[in-house]
N, C-alpha and C. Protein backbone atom coordinates (compact mmCIF):
# COMPACT_ATOMS: atom_id res chain seq x y z
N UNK A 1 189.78 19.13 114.59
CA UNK A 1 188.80 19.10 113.50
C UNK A 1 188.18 20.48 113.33
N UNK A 2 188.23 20.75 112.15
CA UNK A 2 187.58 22.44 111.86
C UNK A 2 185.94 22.25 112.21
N UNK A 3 185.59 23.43 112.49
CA UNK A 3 183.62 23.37 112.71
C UNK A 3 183.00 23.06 111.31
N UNK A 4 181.59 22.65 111.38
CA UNK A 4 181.37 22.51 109.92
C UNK A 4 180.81 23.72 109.80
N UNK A 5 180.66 23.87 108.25
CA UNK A 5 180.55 24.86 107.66
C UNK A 5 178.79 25.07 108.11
N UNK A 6 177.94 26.76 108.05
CA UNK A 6 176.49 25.65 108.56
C UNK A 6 175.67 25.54 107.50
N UNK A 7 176.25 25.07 105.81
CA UNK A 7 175.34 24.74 105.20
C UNK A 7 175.25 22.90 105.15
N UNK A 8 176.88 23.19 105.83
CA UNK A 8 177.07 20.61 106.26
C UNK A 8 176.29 20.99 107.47
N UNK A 9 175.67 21.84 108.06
CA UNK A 9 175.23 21.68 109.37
C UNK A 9 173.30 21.15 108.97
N UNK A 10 172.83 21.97 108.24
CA UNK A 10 171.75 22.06 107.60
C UNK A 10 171.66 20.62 106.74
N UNK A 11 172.63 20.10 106.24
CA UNK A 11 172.27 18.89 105.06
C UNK A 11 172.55 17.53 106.58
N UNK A 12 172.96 18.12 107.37
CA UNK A 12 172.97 16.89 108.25
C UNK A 12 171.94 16.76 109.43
N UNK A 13 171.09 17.84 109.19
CA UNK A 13 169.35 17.77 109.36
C UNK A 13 168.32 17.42 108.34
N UNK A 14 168.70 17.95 107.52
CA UNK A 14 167.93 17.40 105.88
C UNK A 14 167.41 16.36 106.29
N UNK A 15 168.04 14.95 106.63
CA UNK A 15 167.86 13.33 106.71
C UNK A 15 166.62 13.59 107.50
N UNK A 16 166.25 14.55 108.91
CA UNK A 16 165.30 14.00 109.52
C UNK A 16 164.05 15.00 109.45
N UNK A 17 164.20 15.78 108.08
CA UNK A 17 162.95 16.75 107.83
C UNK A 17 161.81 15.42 106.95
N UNK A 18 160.76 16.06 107.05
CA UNK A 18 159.62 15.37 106.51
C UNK A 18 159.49 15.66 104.91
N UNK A 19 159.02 14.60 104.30
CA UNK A 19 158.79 14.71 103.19
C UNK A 19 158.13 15.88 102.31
N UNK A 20 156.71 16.29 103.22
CA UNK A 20 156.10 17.25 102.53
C UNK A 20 156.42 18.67 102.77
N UNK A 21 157.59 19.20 103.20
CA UNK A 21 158.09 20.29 103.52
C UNK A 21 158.53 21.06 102.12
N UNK A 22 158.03 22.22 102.25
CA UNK A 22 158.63 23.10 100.79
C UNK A 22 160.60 23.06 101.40
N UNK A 23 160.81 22.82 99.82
CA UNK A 23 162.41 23.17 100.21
C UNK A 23 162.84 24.39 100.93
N UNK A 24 164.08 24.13 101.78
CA UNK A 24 164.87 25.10 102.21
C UNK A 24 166.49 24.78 102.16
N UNK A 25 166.92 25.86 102.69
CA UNK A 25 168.22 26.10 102.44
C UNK A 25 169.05 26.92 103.43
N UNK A 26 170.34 26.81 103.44
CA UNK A 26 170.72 27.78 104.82
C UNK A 26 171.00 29.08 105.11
N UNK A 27 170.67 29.44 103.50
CA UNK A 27 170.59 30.98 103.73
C UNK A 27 169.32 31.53 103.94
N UNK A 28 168.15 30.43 103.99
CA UNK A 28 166.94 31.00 104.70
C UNK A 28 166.93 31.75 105.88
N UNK A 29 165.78 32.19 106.09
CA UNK A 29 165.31 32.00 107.91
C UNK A 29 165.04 31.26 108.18
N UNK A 30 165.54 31.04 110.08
CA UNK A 30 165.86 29.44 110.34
C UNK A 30 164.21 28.80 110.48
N UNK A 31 163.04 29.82 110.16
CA UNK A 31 161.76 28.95 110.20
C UNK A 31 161.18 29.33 109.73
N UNK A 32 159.75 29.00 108.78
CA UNK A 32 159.20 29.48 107.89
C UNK A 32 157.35 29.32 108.32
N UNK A 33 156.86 30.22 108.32
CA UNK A 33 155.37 29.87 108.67
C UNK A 33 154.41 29.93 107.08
N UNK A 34 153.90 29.32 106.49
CA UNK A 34 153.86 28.98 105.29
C UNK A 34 152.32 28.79 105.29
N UNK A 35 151.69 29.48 104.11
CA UNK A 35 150.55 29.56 103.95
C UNK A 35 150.02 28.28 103.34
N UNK A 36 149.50 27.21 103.56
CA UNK A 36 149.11 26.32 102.73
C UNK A 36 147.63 26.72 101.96
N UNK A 37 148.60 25.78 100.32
CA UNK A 37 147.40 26.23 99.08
C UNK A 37 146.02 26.13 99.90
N UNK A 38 145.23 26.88 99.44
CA UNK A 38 143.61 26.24 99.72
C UNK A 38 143.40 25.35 98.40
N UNK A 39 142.48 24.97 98.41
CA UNK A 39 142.32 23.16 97.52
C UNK A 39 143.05 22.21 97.62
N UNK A 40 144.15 22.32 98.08
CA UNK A 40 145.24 21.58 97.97
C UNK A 40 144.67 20.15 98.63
N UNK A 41 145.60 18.88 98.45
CA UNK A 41 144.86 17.89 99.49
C UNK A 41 145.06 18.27 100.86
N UNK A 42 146.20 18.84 100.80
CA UNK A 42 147.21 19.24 102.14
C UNK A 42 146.18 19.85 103.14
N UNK A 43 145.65 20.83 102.13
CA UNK A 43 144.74 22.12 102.91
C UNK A 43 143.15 20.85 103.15
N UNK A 44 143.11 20.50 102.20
CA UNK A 44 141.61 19.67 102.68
C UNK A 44 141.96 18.67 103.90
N UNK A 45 142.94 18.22 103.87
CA UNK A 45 142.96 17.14 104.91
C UNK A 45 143.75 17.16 106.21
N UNK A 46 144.35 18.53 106.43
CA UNK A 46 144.59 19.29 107.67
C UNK A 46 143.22 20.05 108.26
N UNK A 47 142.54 20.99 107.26
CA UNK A 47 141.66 21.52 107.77
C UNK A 47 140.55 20.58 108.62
N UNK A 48 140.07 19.30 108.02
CA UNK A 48 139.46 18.25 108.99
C UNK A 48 140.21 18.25 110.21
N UNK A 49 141.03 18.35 110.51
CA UNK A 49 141.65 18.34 111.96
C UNK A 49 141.20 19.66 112.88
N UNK A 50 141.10 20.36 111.58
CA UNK A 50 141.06 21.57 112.77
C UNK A 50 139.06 22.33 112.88
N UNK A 51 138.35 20.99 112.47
CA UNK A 51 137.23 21.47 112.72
C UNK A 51 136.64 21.36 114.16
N UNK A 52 135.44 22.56 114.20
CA UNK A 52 134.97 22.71 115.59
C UNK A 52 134.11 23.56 115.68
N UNK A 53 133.66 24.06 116.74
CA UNK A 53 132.29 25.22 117.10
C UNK A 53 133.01 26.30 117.69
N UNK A 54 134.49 26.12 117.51
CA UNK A 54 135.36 27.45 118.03
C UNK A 54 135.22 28.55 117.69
N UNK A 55 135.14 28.39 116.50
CA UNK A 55 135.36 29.65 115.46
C UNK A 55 134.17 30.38 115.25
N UNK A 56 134.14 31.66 114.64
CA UNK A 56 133.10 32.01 113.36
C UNK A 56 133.89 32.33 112.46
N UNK A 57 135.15 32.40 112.27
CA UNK A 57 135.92 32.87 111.69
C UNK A 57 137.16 31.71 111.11
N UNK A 58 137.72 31.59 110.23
CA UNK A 58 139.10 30.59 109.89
C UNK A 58 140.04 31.83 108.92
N UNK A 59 140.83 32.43 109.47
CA UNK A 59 141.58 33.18 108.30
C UNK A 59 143.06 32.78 107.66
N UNK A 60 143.16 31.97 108.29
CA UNK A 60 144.61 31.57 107.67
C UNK A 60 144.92 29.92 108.09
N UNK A 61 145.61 29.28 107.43
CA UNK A 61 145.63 27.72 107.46
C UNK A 61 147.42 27.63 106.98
N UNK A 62 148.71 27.67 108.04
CA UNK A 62 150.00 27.77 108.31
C UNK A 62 150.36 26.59 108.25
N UNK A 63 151.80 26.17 107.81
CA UNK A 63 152.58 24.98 108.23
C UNK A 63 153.68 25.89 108.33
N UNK A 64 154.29 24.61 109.60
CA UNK A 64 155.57 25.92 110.64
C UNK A 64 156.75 24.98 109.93
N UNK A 65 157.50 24.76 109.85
CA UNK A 65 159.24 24.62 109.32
C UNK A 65 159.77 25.11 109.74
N UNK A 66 160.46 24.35 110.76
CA UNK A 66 161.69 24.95 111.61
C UNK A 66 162.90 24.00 111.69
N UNK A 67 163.84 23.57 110.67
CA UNK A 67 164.30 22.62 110.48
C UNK A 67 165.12 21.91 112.17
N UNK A 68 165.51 23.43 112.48
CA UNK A 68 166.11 22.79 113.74
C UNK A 68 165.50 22.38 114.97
N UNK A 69 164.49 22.66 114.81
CA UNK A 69 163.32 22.23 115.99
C UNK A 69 163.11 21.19 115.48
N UNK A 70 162.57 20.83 114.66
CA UNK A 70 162.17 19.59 114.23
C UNK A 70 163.21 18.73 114.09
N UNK A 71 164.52 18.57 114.34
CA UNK A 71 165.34 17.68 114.49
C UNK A 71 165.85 17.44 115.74
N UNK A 72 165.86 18.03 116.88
CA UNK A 72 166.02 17.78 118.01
C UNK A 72 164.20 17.13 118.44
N UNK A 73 163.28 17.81 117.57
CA UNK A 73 162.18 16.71 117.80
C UNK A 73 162.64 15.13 117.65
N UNK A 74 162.79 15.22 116.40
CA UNK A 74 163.22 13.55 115.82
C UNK A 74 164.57 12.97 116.57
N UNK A 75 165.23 13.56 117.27
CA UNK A 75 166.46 13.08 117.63
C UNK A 75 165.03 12.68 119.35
N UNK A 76 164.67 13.02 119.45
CA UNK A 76 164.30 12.84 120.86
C UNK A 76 163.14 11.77 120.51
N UNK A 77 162.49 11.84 119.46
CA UNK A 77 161.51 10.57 119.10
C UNK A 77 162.67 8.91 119.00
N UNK A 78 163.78 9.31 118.70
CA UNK A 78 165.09 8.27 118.86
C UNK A 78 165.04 7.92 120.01
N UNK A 79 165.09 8.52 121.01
CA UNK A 79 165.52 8.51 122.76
C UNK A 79 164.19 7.94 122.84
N UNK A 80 163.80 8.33 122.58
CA UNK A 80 162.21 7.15 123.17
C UNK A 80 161.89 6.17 122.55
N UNK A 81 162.59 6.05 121.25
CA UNK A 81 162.58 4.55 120.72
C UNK A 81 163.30 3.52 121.46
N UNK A 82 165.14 3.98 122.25
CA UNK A 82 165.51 2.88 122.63
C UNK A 82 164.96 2.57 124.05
N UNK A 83 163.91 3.10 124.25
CA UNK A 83 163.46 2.84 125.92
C UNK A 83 161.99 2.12 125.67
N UNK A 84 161.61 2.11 124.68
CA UNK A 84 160.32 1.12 124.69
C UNK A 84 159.32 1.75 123.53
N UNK A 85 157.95 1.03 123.09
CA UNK A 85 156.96 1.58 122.78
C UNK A 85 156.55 2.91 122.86
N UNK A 86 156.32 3.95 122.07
CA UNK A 86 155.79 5.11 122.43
C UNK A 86 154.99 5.81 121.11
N UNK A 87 154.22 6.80 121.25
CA UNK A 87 152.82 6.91 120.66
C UNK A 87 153.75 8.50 119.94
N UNK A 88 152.81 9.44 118.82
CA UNK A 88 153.25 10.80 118.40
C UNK A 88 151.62 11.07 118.35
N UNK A 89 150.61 12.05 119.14
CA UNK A 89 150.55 11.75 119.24
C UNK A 89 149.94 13.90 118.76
N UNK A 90 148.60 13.71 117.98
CA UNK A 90 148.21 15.24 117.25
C UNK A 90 147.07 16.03 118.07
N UNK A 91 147.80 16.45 119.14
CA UNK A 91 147.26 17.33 120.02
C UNK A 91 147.10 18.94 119.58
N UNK A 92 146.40 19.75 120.62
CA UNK A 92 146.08 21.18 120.07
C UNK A 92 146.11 22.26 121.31
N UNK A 93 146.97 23.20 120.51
CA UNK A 93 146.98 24.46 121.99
C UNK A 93 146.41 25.61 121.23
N UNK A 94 145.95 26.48 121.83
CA UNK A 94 145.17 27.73 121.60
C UNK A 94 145.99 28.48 122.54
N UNK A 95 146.48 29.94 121.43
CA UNK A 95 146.78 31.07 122.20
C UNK A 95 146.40 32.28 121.13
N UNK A 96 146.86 33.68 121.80
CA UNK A 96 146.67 34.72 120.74
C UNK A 96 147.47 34.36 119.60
N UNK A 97 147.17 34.90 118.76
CA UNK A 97 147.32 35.51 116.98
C UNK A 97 148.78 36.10 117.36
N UNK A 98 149.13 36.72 118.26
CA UNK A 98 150.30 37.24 118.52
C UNK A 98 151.77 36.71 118.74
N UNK A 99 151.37 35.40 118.95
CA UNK A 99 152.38 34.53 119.61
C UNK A 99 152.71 33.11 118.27
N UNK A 100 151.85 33.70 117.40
CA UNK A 100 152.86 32.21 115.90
C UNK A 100 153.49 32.18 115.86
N UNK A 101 154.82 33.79 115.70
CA UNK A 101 156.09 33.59 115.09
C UNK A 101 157.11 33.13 116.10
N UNK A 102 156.70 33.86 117.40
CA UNK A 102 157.53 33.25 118.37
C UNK A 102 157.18 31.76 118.77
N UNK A 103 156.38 31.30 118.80
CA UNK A 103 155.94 29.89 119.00
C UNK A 103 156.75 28.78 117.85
N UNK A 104 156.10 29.17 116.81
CA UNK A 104 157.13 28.60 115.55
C UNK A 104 158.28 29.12 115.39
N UNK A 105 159.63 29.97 116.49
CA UNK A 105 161.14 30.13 115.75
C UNK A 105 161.14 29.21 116.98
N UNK A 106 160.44 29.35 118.38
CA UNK A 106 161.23 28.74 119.69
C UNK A 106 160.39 27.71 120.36
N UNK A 107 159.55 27.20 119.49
CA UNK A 107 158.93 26.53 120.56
C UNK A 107 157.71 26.58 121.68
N UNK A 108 157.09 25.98 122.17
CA UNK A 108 156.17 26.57 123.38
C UNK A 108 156.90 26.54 124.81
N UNK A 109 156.89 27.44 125.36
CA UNK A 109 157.87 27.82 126.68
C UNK A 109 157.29 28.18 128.07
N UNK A 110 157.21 26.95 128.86
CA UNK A 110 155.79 26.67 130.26
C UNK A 110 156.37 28.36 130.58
N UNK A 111 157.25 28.76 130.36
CA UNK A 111 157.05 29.97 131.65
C UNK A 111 156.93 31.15 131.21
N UNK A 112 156.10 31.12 129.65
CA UNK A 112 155.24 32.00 129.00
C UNK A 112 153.76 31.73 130.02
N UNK A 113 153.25 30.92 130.40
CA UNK A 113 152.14 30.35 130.80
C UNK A 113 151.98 31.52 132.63
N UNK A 114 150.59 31.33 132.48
CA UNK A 114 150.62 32.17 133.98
C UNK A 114 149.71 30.94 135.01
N UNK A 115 148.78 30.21 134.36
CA UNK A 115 148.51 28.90 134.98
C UNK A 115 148.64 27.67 134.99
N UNK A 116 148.79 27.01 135.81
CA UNK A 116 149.23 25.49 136.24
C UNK A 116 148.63 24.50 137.02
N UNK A 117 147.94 24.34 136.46
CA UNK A 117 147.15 23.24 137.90
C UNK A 117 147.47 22.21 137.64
N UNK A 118 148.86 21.62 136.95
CA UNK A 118 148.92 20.41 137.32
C UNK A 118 151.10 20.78 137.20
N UNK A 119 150.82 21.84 137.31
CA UNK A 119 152.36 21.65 137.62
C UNK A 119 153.04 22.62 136.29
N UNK A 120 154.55 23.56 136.39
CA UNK A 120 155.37 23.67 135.28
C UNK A 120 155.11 23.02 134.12
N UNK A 121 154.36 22.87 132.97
CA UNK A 121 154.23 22.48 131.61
C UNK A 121 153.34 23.41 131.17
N UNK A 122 153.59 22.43 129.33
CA UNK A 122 153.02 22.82 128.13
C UNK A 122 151.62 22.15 128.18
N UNK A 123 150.46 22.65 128.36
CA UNK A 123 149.38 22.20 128.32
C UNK A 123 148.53 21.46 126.61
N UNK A 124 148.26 20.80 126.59
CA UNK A 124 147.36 20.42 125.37
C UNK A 124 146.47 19.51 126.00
N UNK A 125 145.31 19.69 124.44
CA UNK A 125 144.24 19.02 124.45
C UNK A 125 144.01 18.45 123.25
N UNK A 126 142.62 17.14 123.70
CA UNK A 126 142.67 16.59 122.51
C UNK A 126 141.89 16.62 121.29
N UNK A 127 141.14 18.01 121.67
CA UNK A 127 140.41 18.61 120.36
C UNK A 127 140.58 20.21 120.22
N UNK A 128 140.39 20.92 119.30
CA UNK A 128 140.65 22.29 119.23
C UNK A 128 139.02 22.81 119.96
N UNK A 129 137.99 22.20 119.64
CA UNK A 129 137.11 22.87 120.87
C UNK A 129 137.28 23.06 122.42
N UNK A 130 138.24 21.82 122.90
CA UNK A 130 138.46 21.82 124.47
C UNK A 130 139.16 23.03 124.39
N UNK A 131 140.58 23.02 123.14
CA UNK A 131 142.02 23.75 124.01
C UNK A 131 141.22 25.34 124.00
N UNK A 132 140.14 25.47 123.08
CA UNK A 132 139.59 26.97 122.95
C UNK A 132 139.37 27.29 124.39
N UNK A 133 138.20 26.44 124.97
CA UNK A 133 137.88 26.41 125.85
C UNK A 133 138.48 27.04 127.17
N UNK A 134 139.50 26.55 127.38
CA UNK A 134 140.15 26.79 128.13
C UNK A 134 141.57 27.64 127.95
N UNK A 135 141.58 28.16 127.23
CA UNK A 135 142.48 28.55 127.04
C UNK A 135 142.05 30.73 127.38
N UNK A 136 143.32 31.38 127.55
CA UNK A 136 143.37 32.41 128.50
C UNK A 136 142.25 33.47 127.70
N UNK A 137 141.70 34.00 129.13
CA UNK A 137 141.01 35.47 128.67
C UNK A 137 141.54 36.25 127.79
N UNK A 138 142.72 36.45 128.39
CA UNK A 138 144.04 37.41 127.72
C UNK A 138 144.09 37.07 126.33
N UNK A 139 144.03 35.74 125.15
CA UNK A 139 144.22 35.46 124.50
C UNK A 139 143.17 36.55 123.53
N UNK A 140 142.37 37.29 123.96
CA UNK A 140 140.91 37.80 123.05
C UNK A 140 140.32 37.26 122.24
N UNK A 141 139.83 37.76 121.14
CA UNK A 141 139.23 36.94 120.00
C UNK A 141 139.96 36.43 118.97
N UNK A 142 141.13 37.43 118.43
CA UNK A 142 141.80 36.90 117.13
C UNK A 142 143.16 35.99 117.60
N UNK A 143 142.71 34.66 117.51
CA UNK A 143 143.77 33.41 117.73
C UNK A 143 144.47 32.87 117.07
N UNK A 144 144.81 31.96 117.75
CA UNK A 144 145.59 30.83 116.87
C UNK A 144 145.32 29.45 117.74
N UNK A 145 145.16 28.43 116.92
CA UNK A 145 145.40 27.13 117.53
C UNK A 145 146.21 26.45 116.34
N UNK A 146 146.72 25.75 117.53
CA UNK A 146 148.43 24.78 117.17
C UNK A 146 147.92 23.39 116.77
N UNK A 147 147.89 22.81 115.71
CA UNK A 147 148.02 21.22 115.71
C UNK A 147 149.65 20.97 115.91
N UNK A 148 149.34 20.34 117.43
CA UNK A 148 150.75 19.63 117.39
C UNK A 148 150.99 18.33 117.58
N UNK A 149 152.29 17.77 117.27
CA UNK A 149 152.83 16.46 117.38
C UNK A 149 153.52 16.51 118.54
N UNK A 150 152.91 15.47 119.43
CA UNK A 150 153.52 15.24 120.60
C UNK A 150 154.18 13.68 121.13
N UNK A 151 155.11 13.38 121.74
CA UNK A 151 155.69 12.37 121.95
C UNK A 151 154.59 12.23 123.30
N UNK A 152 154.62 10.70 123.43
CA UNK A 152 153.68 10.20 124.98
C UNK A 152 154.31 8.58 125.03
N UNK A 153 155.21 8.38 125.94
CA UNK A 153 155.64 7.00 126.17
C UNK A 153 154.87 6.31 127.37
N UNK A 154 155.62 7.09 128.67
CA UNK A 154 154.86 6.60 130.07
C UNK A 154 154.36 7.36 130.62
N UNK A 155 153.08 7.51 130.80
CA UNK A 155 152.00 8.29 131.02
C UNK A 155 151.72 7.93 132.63
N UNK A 156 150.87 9.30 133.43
CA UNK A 156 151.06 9.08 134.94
C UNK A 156 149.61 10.12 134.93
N UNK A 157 148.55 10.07 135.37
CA UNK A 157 147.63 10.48 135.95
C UNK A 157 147.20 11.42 136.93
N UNK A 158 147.41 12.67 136.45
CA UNK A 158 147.37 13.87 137.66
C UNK A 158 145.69 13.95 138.03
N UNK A 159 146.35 14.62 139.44
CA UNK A 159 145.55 15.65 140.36
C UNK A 159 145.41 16.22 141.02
N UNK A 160 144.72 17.01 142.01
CA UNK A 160 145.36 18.20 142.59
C UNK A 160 146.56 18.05 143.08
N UNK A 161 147.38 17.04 143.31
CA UNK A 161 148.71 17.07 144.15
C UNK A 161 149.55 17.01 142.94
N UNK A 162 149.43 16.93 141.46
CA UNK A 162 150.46 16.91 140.75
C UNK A 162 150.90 17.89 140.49
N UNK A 163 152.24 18.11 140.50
CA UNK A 163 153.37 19.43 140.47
C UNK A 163 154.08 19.09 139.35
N UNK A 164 155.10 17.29 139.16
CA UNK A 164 155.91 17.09 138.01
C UNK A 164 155.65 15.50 138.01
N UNK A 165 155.71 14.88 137.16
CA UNK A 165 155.46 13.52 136.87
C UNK A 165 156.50 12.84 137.94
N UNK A 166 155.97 11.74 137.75
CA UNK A 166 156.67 10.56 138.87
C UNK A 166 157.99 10.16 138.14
N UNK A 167 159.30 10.15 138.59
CA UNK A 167 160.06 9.14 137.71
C UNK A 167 159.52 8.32 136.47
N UNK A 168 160.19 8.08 135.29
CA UNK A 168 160.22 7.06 135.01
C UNK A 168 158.88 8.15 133.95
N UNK A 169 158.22 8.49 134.16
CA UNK A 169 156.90 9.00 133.50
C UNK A 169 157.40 10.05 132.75
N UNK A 170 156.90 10.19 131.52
CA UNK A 170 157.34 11.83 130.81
C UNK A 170 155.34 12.52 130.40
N UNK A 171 154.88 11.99 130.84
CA UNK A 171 153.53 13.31 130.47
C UNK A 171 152.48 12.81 131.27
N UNK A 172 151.65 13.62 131.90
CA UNK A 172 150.77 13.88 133.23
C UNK A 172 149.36 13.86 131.97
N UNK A 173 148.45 13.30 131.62
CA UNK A 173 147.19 13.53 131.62
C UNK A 173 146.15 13.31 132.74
N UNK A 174 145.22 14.66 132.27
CA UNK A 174 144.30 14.96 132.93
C UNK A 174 142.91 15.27 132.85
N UNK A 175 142.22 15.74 133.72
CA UNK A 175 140.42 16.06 133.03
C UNK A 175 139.86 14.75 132.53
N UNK A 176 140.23 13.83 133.23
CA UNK A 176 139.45 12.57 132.05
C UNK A 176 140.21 12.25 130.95
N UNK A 177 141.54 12.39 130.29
CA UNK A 177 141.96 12.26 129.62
C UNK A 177 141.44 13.38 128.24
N UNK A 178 141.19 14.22 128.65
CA UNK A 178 141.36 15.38 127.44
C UNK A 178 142.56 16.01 127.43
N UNK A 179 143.35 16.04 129.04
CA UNK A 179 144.30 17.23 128.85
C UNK A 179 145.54 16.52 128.96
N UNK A 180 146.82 16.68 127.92
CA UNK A 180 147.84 16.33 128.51
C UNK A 180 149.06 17.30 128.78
N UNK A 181 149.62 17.30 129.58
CA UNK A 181 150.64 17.66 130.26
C UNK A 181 152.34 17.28 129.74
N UNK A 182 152.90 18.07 128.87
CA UNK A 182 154.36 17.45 128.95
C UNK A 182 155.43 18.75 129.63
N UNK A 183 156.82 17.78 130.29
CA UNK A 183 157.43 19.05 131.18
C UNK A 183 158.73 19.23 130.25
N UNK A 184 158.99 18.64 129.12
CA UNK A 184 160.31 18.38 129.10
C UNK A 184 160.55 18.84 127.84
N UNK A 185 161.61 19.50 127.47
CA UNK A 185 162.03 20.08 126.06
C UNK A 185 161.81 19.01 125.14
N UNK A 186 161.64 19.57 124.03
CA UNK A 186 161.82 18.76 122.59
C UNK A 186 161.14 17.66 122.48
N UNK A 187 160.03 17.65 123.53
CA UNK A 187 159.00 16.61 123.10
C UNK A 187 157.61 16.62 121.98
N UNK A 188 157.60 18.01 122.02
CA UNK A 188 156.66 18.59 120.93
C UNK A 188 157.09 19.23 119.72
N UNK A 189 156.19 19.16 118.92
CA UNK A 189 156.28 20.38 117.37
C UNK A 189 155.43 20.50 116.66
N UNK A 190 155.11 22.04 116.49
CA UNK A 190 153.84 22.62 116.10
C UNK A 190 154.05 22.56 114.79
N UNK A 191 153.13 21.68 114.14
CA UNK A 191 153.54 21.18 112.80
C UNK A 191 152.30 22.26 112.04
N UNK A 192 151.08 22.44 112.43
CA UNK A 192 150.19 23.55 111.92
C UNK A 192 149.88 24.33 112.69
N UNK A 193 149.03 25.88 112.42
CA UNK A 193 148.53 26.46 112.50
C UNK A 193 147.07 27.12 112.09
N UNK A 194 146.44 27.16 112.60
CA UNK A 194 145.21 28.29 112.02
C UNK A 194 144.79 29.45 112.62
N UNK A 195 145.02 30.53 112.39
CA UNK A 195 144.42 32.03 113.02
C UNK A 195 142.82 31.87 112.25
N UNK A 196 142.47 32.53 114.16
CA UNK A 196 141.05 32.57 113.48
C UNK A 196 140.05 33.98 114.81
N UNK A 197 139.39 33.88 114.43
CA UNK A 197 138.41 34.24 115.38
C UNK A 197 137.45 33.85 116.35
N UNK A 198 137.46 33.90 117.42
CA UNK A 198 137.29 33.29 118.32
C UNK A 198 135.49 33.39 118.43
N UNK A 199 134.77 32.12 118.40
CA UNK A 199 133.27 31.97 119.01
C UNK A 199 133.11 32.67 120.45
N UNK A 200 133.49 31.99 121.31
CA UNK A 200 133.57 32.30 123.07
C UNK A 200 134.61 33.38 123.73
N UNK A 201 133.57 33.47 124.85
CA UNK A 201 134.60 34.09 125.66
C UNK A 201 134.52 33.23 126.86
N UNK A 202 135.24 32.10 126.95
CA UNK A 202 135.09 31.39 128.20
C UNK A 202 135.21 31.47 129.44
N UNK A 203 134.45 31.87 130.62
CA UNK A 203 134.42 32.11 131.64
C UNK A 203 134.94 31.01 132.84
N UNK A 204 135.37 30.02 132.44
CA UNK A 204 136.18 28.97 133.18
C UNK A 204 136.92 28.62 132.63
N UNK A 205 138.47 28.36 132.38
CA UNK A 205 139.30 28.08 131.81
C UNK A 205 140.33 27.38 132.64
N UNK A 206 141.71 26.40 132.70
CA UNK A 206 142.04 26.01 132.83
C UNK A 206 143.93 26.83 132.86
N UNK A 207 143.99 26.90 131.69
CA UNK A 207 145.51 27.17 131.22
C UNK A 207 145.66 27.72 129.76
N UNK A 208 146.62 28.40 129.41
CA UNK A 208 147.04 29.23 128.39
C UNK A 208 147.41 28.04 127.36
């Protein structure tokens, strides 16, 4: 059988892109960080997500499109359909302003990260004030925080002894249930963005 061509490669991801995505095509770039209108409903009813006491600043309001990330997302939201019940589930990471484009072509990558207290993973939280919070010195003032979509099926309860989830478990929450923990590829996707300027300089922090 010949390879497919990769614009049959692209229309046989098409099926599992989302509705409100600006069109693409395969002679794009394979990801697009996209300014959403202001007024828009889009922009009014994302920006509620991303309110908080983080900021003094909001300068930009992104949606990431990465067709191929986002289909090994959805192919893996499949894999957890035939194993039972499971949640998607709009968590938030904070890092520098520096790290969108690489974040949106590849993903978030634990061994970008320099802390771990609950083991190898992608850290999130469940408001953009916590992930500020804690999130790295290093990061300075001009940020970014991620609204992301995260898969959570069987959930396992860390603490100081957690390193990697128990069998059978795919994500470690923690802190009381603010923080969750996933170890495993293609369980997440950073569906927004906002660069902004940072309120704090937090003197206790957790993870990047």
């Amino acid at each position: 059988m010949l390879p497919k061509k990769p614009d049959m490669i692209f229309d046989d991801m098409a099926k599992y892109l989302p509705n409100h995505w600006y069109p693409m095509d395969s002679g794009e770039a394979r990801y697009l960080v996209i300014p959403v209108p202001p007024y828009s409903t889009e922009f009014e009813e994302v920006m509620q997500r991303f309110k908080g006491d983080y900021y003094c600043k909001i300068t930009g309001l992104y949606k990431v499109q990465n067709p191929l990330m986002y289909t090994k997302f959805a192919l893996k939201q499949h894999d957890y359909s035939q194993r039972g019940p499971f949640t998607i589930k709009q968590l938030y990471h904070d890092t520098s302003d520096r790290n969108i484009h690489s974040i949106s072509e590849f993903n978030f990558d634990w061994k970008c990260g320099t802390r771990f207290m609950f083991g190898p993973g992608v850290y999130f939280s469940i408001s953009p004030d916590i992930a500020s919070k804690h999130s790295s010195k290093s990061n300075g003032i001009n940020r970014a925080m991620f609204l992301v979509d995260v898969l959570v099926q069987n959930v396992e309860y860390g603490d100081e002894r957690t390193f990697l989830p128990n069998p059978g478990c795919d994500t470690v929450v923690a802190h009381g249930g603010v923080t969750y923990v996933k170890y495993f590829d293609c369980e997440y996707y950073p569906a927004y963005v906002v660069s902004y300027m940072s309120r704090r300089n937090p003197n206790f922090m957790y993870f990047n």
